[in-house]
N, C-alpha and C. Protein backbone atom coordinates (compact mmCIF):
# COMPACT_ATOMS: atom_id res chain seq x y z
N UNK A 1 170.15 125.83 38.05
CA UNK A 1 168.73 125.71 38.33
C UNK A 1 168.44 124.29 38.80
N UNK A 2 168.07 124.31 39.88
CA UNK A 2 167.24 123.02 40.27
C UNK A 2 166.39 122.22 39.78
N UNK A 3 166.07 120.88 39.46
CA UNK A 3 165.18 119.87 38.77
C UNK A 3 164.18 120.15 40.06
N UNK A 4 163.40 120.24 40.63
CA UNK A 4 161.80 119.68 41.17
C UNK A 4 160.93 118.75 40.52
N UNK A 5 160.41 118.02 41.54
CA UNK A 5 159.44 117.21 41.57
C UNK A 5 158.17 117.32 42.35
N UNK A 6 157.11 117.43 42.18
CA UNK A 6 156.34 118.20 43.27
C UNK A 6 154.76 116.87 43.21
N UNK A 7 154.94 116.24 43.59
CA UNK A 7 153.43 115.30 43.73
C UNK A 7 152.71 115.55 45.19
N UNK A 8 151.63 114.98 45.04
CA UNK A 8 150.77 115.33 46.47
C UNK A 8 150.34 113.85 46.50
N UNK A 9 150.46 113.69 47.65
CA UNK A 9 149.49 112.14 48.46
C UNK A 9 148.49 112.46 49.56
N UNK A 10 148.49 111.27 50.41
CA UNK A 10 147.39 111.27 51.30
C UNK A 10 148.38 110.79 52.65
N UNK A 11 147.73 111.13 53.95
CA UNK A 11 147.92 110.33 54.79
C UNK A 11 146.56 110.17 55.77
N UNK A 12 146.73 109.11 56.64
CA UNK A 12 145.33 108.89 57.90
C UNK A 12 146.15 108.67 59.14
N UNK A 13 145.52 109.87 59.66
CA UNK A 13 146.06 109.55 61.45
C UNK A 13 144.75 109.06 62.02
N UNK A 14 144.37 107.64 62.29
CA UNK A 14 142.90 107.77 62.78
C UNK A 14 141.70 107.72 62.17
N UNK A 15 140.95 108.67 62.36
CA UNK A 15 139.78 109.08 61.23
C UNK A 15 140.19 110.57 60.20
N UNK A 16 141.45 110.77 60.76
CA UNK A 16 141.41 112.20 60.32
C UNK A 16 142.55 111.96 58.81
N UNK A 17 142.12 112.71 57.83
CA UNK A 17 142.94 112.16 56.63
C UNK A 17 143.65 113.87 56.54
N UNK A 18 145.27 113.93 55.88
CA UNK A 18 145.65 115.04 55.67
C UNK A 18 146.24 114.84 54.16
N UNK A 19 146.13 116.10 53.56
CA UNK A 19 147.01 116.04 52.38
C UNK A 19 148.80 116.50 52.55
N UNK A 20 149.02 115.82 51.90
CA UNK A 20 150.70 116.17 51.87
C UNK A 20 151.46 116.22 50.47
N UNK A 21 152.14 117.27 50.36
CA UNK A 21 152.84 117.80 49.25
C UNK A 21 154.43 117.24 49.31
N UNK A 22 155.03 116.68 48.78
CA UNK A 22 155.69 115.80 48.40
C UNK A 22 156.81 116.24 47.12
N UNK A 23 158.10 117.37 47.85
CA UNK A 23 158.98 117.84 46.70
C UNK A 23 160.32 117.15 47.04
N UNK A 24 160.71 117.01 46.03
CA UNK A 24 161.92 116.39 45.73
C UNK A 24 162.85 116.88 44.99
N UNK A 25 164.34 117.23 44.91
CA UNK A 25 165.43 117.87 44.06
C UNK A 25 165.89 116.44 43.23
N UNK A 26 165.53 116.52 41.97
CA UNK A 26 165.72 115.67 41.33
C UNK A 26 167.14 115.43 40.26
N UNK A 27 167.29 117.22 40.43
CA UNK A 27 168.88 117.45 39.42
C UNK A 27 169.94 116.55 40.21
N UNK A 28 170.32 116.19 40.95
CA UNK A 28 171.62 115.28 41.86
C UNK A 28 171.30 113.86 41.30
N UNK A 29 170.38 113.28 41.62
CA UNK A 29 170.20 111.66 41.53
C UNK A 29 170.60 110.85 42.77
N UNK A 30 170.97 109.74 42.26
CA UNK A 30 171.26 109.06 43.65
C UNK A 30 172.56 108.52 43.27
N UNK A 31 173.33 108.51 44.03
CA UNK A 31 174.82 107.22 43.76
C UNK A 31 173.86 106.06 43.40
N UNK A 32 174.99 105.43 42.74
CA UNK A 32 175.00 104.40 41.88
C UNK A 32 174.60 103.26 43.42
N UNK A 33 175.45 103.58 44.14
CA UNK A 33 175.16 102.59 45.75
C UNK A 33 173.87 102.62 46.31
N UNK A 34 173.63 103.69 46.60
CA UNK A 34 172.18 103.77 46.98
C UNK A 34 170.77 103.13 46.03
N UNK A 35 171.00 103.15 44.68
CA UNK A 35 170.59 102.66 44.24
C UNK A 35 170.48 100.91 43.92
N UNK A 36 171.29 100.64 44.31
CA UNK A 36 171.30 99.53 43.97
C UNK A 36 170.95 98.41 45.74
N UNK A 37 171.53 99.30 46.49
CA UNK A 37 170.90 98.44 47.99
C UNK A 37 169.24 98.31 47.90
N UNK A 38 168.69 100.05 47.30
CA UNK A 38 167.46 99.77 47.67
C UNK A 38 166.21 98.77 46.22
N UNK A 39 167.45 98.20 45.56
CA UNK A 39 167.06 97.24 44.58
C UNK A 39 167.02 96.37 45.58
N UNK A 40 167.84 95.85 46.07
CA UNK A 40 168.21 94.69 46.86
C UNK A 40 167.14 94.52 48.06
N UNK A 41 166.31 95.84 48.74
CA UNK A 41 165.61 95.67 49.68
C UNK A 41 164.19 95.35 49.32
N UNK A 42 163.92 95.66 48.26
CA UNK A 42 162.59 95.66 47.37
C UNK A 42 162.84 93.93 47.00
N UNK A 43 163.93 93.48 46.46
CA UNK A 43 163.52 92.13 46.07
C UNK A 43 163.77 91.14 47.51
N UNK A 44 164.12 91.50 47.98
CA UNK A 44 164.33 90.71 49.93
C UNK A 44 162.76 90.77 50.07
N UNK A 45 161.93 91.72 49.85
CA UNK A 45 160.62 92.01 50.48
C UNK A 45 159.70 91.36 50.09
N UNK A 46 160.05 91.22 48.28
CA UNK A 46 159.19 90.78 47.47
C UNK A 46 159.25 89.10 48.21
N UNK A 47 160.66 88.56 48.13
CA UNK A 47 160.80 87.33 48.13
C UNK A 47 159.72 86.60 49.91
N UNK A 48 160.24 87.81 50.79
CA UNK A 48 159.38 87.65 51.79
C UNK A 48 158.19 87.51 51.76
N UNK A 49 157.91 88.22 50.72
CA UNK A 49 156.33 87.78 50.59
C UNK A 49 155.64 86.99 49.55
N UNK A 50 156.63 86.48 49.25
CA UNK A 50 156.22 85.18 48.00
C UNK A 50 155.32 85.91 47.21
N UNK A 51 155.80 86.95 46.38
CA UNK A 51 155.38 87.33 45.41
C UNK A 51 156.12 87.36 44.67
N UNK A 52 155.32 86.99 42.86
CA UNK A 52 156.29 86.58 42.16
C UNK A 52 156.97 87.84 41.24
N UNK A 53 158.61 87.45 41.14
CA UNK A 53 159.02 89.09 40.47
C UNK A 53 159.90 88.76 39.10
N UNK A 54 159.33 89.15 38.22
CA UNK A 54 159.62 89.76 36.96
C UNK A 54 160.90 91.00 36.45
């Protein structure tokens, strides 16, 4: 059986706003690699923007 994740957001093209449904298979995960680059891209970003990280 599959894990799901099912959230809803927003988007704006313009003036026009749409809803979007947002599923994800959550039973797999991510490699240990993938996880950890996109640590690495989040604090590159942070640092780019001189915000301070905890």
């Amino acid at each position: 059986m599959n894990k799901v994740a099912k959230i809803f957001s927003a988007a704006t093209v313009g003036l026009d706003s749409y809803l979007v449904e947002v599923e994800v298979d959550i039973g797999a995960g991510l490699p240990d690699k993938a996880i950890e680059e996109s640590k690495e891209r989040v604090w590159q970003k942070k640092l780019y923007m001189r915000e301070d990280i905890y």
